[in-house]
PDB file of N, CA and C in Angstrom:
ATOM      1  N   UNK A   1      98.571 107.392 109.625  1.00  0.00           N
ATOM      2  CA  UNK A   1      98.005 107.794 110.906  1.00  0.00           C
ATOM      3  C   UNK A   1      98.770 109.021 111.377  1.00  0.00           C
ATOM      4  N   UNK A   2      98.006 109.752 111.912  1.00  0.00           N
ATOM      5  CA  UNK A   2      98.943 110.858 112.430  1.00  0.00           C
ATOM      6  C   UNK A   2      97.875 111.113 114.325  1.00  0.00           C
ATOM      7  N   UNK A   3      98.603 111.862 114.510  1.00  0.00           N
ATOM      8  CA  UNK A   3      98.457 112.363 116.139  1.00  0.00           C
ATOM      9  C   UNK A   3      96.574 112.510 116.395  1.00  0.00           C
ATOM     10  N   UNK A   4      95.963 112.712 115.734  1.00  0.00           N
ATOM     11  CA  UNK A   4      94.664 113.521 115.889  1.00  0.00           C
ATOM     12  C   UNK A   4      94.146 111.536 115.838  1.00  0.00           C
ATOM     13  N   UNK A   5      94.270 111.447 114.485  1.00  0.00           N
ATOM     14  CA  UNK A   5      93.428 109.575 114.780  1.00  0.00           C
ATOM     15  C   UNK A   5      94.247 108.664 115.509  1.00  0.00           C
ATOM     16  N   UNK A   6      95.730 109.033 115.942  1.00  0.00           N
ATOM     17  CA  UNK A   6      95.747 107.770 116.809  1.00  0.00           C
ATOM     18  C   UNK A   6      95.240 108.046 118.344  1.00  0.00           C
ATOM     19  N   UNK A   7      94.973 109.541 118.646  1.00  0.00           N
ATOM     20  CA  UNK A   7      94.263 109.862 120.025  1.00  0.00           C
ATOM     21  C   UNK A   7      92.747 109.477 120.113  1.00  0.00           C
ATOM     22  N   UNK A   8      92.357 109.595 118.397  1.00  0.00           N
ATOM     23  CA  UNK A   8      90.690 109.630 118.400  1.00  0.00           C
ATOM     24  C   UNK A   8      90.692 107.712 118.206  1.00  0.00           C
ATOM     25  N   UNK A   9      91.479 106.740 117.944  1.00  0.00           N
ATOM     26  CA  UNK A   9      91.216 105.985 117.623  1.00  0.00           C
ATOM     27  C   UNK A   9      91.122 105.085 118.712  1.00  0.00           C
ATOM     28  N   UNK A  10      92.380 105.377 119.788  1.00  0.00           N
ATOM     29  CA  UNK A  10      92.289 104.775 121.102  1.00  0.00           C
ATOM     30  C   UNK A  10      91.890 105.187 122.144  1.00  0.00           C
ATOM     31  N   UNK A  11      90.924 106.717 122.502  1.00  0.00           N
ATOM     32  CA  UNK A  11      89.985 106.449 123.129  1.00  0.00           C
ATOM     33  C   UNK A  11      88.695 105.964 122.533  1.00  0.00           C
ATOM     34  N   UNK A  12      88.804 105.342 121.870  1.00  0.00           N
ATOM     35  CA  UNK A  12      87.110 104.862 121.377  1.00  0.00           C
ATOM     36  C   UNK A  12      87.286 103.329 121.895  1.00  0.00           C
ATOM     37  N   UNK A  13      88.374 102.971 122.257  1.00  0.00           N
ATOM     38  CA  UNK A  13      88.662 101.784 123.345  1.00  0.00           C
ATOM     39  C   UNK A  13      87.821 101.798 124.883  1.00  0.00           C
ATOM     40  N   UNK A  14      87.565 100.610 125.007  1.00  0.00           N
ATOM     41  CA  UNK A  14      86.682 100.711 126.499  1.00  0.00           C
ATOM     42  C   UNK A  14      87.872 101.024 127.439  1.00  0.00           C
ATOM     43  N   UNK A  15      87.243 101.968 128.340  1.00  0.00           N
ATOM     44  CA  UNK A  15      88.510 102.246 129.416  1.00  0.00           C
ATOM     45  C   UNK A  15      89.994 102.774 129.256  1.00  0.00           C
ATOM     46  N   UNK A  16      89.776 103.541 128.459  1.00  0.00           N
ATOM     47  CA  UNK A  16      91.442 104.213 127.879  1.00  0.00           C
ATOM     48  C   UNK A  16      91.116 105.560 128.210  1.00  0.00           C
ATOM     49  N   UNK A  17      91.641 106.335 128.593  1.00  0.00           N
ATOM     50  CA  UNK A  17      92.120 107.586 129.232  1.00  0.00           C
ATOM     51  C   UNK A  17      93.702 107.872 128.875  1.00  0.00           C
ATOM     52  N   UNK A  18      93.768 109.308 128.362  1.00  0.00           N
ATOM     53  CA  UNK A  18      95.163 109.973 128.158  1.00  0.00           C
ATOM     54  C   UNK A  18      95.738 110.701 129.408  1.00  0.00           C
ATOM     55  N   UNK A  19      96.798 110.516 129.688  1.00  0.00           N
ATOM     56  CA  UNK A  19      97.380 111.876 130.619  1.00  0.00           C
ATOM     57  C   UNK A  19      98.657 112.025 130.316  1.00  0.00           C
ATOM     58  N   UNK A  20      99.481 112.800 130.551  1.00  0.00           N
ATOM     59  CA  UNK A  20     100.992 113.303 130.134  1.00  0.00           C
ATOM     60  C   UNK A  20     101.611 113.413 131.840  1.00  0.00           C
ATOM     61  N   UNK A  21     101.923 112.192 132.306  1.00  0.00           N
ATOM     62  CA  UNK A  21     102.451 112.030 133.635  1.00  0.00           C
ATOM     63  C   UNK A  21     103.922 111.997 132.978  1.00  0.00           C
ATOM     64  N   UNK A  22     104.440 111.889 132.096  1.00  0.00           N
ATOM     65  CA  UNK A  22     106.425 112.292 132.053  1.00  0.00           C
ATOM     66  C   UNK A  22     106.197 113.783 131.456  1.00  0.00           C
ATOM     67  N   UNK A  23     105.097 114.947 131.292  1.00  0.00           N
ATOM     68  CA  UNK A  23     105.569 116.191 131.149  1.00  0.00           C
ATOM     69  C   UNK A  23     104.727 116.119 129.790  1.00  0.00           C
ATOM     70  N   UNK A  24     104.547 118.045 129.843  1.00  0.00           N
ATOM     71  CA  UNK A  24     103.672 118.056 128.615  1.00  0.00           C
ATOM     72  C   UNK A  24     104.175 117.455 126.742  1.00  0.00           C
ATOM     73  N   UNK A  25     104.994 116.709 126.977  1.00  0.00           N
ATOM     74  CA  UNK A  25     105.866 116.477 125.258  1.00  0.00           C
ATOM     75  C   UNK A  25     105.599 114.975 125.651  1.00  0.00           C
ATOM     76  N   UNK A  26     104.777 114.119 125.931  1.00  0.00           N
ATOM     77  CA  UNK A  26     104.751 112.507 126.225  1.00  0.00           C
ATOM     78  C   UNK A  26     103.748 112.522 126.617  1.00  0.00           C
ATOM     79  N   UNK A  27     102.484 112.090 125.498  1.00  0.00           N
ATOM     80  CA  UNK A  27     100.716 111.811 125.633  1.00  0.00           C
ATOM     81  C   UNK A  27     100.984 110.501 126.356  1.00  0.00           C
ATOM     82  N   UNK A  28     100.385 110.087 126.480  1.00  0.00           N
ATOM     83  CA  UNK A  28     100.249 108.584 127.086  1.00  0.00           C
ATOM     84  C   UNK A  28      99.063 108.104 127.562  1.00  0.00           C
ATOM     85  N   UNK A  29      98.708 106.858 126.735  1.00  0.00           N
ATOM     86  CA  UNK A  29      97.175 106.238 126.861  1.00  0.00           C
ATOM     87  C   UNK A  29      97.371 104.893 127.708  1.00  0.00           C
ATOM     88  N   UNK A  30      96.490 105.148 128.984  1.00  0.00           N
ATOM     89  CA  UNK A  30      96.545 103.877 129.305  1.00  0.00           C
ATOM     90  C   UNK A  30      94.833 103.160 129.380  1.00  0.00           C
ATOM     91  N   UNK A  31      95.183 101.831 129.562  1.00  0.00           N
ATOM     92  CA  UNK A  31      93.769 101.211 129.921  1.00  0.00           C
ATOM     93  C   UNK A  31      93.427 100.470 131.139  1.00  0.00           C
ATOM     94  N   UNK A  32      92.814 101.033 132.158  1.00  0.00           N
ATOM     95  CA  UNK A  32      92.763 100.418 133.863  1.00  0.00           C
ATOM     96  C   UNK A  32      94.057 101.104 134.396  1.00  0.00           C
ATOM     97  N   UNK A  33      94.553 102.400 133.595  1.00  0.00           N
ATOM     98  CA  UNK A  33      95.876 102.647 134.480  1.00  0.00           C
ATOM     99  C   UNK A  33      96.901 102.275 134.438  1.00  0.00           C
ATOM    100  N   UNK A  34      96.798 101.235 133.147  1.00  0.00           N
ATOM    101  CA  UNK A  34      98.272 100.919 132.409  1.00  0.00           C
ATOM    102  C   UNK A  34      98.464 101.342 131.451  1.00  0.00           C
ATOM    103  N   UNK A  35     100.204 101.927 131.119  1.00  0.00           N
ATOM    104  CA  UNK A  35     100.167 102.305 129.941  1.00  0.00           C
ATOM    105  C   UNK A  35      99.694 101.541 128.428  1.00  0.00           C
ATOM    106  N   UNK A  36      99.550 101.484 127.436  1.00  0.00           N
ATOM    107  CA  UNK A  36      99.578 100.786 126.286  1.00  0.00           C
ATOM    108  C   UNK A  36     100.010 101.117 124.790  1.00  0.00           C
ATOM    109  N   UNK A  37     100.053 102.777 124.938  1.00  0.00           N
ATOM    110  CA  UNK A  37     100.564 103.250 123.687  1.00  0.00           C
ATOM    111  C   UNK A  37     101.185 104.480 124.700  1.00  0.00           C
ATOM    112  N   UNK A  38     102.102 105.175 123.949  1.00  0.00           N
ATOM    113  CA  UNK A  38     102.284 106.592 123.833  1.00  0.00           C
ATOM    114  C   UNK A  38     103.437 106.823 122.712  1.00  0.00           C
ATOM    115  N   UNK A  39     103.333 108.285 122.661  1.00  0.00           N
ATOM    116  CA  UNK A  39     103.803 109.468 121.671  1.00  0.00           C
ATOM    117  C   UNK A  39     104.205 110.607 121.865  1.00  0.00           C
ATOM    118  N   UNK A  40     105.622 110.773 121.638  1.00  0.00           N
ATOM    119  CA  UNK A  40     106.035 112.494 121.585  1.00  0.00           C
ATOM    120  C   UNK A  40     105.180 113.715 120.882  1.00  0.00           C
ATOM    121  N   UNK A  41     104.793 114.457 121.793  1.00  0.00           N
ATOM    122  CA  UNK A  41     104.198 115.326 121.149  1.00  0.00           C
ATOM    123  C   UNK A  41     104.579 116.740 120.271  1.00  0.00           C
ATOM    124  N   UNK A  42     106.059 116.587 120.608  1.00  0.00           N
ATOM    125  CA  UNK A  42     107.200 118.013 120.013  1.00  0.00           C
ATOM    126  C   UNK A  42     107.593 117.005 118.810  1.00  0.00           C
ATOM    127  N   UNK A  43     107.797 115.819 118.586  1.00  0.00           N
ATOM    128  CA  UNK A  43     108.515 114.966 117.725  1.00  0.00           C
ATOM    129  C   UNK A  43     108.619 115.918 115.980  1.00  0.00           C
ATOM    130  N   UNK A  44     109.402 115.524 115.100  1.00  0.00           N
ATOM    131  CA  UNK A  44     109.205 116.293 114.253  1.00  0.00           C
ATOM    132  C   UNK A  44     108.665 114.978 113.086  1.00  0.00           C
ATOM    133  N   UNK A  45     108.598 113.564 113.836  1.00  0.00           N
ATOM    134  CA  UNK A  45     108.698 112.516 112.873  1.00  0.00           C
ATOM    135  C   UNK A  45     107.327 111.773 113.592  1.00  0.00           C
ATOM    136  N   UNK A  46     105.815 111.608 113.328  1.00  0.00           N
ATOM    137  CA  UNK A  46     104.935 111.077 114.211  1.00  0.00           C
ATOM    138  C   UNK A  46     105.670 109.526 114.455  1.00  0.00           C
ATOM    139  N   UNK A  47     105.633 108.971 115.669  1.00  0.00           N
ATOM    140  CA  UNK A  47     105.192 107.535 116.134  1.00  0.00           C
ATOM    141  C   UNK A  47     104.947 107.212 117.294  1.00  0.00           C
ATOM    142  N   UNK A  48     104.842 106.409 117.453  1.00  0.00           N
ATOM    143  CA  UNK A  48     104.155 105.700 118.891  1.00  0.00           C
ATOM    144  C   UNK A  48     104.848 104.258 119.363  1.00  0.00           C
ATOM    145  N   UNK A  49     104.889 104.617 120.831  1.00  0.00           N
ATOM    146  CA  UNK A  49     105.389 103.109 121.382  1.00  0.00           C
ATOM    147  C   UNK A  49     104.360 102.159 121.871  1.00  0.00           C
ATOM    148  N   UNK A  50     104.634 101.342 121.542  1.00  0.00           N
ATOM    149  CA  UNK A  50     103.323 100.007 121.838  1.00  0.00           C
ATOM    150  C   UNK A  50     104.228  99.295 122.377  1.00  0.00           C
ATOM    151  N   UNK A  51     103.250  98.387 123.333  1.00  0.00           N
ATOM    152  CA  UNK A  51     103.750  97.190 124.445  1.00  0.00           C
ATOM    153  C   UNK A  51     103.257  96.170 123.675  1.00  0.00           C
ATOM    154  N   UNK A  52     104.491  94.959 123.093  1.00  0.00           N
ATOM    155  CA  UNK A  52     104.200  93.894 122.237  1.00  0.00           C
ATOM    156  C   UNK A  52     104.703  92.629 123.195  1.00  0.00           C
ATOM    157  N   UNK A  53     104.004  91.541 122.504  1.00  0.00           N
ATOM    158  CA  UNK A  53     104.955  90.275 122.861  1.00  0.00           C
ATOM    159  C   UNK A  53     106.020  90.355 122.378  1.00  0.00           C
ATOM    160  N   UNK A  54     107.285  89.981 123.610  1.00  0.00           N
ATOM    161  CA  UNK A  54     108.803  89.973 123.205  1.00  0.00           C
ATOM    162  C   UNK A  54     108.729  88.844 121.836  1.00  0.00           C
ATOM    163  N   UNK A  55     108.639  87.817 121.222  1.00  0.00           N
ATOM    164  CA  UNK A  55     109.345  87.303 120.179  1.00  0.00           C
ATOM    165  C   UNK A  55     108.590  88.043 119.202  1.00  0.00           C
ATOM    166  N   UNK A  56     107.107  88.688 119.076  1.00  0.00           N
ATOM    167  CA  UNK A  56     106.936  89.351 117.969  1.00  0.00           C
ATOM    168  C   UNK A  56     107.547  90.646 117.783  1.00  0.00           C
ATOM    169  N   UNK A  57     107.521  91.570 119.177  1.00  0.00           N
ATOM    170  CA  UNK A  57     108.811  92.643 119.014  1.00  0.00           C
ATOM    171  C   UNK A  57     110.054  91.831 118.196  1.00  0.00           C
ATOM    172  N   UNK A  58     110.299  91.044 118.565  1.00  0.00           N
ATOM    173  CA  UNK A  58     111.820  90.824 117.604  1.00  0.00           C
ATOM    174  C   UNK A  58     111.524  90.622 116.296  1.00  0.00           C
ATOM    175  N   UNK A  59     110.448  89.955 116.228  1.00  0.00           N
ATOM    176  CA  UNK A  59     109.931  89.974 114.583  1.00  0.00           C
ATOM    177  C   UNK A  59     110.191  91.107 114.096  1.00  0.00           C
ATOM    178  N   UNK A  60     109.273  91.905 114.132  1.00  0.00           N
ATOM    179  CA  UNK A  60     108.457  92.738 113.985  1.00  0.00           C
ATOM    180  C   UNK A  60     109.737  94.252 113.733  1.00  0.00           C
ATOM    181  N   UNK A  61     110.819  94.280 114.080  1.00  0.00           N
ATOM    182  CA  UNK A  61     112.090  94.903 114.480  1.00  0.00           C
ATOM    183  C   UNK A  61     112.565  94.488 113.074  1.00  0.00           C
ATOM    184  N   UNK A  62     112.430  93.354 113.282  1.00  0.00           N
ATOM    185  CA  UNK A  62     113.469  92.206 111.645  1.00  0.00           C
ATOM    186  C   UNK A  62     112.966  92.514 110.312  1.00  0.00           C
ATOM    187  N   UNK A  63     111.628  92.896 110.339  1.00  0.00           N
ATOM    188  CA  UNK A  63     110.552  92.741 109.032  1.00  0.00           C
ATOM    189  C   UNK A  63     111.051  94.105 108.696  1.00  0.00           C
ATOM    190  N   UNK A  64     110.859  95.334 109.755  1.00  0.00           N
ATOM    191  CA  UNK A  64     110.289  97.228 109.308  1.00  0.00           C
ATOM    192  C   UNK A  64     111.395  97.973 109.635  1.00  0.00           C
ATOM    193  N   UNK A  65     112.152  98.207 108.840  1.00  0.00           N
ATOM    194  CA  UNK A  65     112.753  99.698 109.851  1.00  0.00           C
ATOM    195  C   UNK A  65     112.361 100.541 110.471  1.00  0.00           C
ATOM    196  N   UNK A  66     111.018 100.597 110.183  1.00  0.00           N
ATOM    197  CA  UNK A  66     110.682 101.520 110.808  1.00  0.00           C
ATOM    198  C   UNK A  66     109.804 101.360 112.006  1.00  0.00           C
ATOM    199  N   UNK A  67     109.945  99.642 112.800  1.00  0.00           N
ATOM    200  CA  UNK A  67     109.900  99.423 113.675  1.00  0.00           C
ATOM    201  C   UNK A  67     111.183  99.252 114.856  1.00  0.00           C
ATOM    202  N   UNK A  68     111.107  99.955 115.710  1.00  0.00           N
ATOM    203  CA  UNK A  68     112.552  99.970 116.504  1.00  0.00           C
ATOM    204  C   UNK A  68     112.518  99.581 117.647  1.00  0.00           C
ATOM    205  N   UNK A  69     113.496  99.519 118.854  1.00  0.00           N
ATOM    206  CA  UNK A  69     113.744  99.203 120.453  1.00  0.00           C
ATOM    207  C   UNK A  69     112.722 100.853 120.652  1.00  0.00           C
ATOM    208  N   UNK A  70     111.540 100.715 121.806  1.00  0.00           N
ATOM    209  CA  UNK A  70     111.475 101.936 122.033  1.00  0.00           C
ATOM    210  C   UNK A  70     112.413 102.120 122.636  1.00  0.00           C
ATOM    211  N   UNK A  71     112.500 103.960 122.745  1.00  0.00           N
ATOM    212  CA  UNK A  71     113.829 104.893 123.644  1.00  0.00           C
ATOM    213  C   UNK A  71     112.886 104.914 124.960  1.00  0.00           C
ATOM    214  N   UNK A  72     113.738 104.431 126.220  1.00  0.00           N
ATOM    215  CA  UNK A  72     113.030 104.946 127.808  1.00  0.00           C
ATOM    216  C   UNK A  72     112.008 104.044 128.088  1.00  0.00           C
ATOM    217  N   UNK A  73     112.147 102.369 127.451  1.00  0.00           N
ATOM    218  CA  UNK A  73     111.575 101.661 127.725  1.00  0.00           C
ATOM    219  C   UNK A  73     111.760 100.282 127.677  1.00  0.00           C
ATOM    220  N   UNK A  74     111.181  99.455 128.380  1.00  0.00           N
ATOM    221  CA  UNK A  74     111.494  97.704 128.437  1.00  0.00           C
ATOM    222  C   UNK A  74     111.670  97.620 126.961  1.00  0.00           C
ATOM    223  N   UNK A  75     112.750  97.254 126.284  1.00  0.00           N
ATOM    224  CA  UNK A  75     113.432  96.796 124.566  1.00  0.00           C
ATOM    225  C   UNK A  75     112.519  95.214 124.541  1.00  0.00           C
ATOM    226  N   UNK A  76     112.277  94.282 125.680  1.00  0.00           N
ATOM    227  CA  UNK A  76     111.461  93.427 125.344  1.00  0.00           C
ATOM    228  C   UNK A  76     110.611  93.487 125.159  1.00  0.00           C
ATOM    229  N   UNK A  77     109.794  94.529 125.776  1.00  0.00           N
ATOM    230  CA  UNK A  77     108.280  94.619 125.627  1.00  0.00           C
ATOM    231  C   UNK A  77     107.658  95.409 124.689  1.00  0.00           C
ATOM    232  N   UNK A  78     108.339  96.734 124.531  1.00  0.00           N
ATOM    233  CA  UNK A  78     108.270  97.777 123.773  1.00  0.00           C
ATOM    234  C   UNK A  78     109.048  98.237 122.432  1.00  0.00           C
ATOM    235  N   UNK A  79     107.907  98.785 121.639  1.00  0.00           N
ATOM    236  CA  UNK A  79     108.261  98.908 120.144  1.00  0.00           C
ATOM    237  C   UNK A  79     107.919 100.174 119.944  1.00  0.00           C
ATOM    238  N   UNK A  80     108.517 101.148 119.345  1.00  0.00           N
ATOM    239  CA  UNK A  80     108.277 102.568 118.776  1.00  0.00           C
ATOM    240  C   UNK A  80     108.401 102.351 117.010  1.00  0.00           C
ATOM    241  N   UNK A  81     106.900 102.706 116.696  1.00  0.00           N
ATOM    242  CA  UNK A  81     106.224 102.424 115.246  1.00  0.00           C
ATOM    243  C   UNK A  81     106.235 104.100 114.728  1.00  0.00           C
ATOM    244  N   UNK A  82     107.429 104.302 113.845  1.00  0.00           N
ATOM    245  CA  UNK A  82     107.615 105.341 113.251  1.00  0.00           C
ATOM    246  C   UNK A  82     106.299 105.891 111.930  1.00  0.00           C
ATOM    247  N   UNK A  83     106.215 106.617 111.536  1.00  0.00           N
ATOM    248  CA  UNK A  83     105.572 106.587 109.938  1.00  0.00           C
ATOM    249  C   UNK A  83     106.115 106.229 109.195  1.00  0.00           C
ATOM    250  N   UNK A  84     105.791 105.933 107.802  1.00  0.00           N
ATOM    251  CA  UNK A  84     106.413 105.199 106.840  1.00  0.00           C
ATOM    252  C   UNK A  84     105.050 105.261 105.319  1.00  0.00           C
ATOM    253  N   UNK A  85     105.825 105.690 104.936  1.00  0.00           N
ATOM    254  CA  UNK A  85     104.610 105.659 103.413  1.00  0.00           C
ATOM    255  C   UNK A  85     103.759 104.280 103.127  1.00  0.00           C
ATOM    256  N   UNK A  86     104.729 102.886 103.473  1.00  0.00           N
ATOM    257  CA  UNK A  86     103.856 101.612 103.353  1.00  0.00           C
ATOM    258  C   UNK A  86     103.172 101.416 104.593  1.00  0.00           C
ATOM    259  N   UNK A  87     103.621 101.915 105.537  1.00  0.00           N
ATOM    260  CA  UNK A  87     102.485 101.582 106.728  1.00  0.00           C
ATOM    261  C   UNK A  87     101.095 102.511 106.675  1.00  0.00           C
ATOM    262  N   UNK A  88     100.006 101.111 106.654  1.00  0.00           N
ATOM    263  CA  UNK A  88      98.774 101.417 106.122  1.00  0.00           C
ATOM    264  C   UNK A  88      97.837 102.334 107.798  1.00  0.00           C
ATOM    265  N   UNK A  89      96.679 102.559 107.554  1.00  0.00           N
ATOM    266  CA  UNK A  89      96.339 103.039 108.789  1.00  0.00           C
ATOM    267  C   UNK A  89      95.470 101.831 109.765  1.00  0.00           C
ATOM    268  N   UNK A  90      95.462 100.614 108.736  1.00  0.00           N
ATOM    269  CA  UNK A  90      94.736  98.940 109.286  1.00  0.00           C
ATOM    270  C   UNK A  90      96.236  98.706 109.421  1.00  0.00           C
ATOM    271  N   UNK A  91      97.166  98.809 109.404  1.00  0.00           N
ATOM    272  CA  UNK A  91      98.431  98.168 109.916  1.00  0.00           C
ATOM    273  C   UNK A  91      98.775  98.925 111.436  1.00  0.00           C
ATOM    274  N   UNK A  92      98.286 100.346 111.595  1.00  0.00           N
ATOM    275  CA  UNK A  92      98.986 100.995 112.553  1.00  0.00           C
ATOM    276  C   UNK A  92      97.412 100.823 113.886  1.00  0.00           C
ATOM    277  N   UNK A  93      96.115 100.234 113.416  1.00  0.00           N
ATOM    278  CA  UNK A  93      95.539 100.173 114.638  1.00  0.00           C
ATOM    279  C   UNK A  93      95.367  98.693 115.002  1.00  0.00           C
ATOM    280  N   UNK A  94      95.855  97.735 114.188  1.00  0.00           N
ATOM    281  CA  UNK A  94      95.922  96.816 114.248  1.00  0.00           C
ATOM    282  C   UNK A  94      97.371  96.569 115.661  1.00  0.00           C
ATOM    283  N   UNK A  95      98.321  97.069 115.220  1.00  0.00           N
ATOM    284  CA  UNK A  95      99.395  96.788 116.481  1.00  0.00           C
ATOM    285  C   UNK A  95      99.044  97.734 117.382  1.00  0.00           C
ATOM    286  N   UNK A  96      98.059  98.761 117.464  1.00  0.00           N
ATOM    287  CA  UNK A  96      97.666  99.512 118.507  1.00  0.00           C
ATOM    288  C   UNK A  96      96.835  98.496 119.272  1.00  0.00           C
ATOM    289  N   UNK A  97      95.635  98.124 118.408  1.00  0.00           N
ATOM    290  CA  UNK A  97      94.946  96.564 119.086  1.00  0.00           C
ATOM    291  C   UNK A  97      95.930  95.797 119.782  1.00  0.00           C
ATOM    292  N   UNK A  98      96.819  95.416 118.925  1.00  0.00           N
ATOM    293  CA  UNK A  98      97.768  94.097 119.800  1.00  0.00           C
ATOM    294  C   UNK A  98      97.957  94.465 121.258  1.00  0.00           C
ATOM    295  N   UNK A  99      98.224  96.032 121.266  1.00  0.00           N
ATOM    296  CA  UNK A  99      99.458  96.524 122.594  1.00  0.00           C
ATOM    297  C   UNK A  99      97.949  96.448 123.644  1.00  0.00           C
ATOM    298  N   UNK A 100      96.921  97.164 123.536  1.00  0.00           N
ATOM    299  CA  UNK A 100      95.769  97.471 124.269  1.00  0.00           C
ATOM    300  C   UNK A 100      95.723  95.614 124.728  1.00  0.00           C
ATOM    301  N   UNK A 101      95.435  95.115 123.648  1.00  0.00           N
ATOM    302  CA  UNK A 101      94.691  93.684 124.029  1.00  0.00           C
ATOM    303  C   UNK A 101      95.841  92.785 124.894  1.00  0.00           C
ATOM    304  N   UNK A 102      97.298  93.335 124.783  1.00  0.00           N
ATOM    305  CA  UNK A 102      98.095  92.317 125.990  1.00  0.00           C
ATOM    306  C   UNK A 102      97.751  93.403 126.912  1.00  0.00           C
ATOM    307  N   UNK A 103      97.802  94.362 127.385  1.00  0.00           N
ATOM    308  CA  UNK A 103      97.157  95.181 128.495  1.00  0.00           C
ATOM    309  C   UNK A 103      96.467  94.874 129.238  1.00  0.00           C
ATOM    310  N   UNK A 104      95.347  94.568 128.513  1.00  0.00           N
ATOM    311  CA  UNK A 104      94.109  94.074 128.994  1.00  0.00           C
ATOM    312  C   UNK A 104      93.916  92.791 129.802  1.00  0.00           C
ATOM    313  N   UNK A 105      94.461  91.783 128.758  1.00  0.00           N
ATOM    314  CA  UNK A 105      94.758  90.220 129.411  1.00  0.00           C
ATOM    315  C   UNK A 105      95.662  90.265 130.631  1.00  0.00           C
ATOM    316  N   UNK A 106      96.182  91.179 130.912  1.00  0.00           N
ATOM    317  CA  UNK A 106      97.186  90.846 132.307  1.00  0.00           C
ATOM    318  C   UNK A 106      96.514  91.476 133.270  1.00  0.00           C
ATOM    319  N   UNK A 107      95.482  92.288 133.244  1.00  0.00           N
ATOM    320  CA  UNK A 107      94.441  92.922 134.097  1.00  0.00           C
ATOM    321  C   UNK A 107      93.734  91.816 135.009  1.00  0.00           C
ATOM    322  N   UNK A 108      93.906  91.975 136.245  1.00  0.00           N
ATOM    323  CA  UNK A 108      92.547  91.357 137.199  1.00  0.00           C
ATOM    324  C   UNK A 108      91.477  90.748 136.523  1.00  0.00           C
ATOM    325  N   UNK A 109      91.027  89.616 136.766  1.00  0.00           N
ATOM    326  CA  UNK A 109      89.913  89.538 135.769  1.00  0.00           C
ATOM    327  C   UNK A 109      88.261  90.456 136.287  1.00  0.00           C
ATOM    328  N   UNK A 110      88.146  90.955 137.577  1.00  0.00           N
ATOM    329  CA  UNK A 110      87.490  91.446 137.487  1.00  0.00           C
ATOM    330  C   UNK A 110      87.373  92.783 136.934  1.00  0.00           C
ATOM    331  N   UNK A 111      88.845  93.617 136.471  1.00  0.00           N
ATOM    332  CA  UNK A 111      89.009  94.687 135.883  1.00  0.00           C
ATOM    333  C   UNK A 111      88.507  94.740 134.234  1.00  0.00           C
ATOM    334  N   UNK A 112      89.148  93.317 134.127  1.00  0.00           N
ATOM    335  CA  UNK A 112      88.866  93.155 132.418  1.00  0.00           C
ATOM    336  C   UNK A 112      87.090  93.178 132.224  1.00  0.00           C
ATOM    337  N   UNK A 113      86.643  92.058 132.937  1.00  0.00           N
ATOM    338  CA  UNK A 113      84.867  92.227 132.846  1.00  0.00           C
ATOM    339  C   UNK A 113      84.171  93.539 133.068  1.00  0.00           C
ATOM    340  N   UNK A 114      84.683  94.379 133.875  1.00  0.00           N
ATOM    341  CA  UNK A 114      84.409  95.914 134.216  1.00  0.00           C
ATOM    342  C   UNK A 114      84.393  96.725 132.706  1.00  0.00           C
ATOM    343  N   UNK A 115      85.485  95.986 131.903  1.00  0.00           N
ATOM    344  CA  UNK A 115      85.837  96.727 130.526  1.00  0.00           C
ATOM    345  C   UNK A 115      84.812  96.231 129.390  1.00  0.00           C
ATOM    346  N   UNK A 116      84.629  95.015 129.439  1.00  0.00           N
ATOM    347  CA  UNK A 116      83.369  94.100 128.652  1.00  0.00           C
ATOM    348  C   UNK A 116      82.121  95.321 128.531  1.00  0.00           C
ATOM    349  N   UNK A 117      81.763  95.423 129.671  1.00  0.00           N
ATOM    350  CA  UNK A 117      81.064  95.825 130.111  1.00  0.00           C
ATOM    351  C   UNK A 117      80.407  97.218 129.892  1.00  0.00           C
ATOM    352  N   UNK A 118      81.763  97.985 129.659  1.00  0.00           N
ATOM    353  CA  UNK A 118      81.449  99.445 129.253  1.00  0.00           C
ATOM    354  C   UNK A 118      80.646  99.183 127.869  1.00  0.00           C
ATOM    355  N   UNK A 119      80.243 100.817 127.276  1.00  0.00           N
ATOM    356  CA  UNK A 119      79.298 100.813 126.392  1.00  0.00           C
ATOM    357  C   UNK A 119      80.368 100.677 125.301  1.00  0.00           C
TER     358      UNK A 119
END
């Protein structure tokens, strides 16, 4: 995965919108206005931080090196998913899914049905 499909992959999510509110070098996708992924955009190494469940973040830390504590963020919640030659591009939207879909579930429920809902 690189920068172009993980922007094209998560707005094709209902209700995800990008903006760079920490400055133009930090994309950031949220859904209803929460964050759920973001990415350095100067980086010289692509990855992205995703919002996980804390015991699978710890997994998930244990299994990859090249899963880490994100930098400038909750270490329980958040994971920064480096590249890596074995990480597949069904491995990298798959934990993009995970981060969107706890997003989502902590949403209002009338926010979440608003999202059903889109096309």
């Amino acid at each position: 995965m690189n920068l172009d499909s993980f922007r094209e992959f998560c707005l094709s999510k209902p209700g995800v919108t990008e903006e760079l509110p920490f400055g133009p070098d930090t994309l950031v996708m949220k859904v209803a206005g929460k964050m759920f992924a973001l990415t350095g955009l100067e980086s010289t190494r692509f990855g992205v931080s995703l919002k996980c469940d804390p015991e699978k973040a710890q997994e998930l830390r244990a299994s990859f090196d090249f899963v880490v504590p994100a930098f400038h963020m909750n270490k329980t919640h958040w994971n920064t998913v480096l590249t890596h030659p074995t990480l597949s591009d069904g491995q990298w939207r798959e934990w993009i899914d995970d981060s969107y879909a706890l997003v989502v579930a902590s949403l209002p429920r009338q926010k979440r049905e608003d999202l059903r809902n889109q096309p």
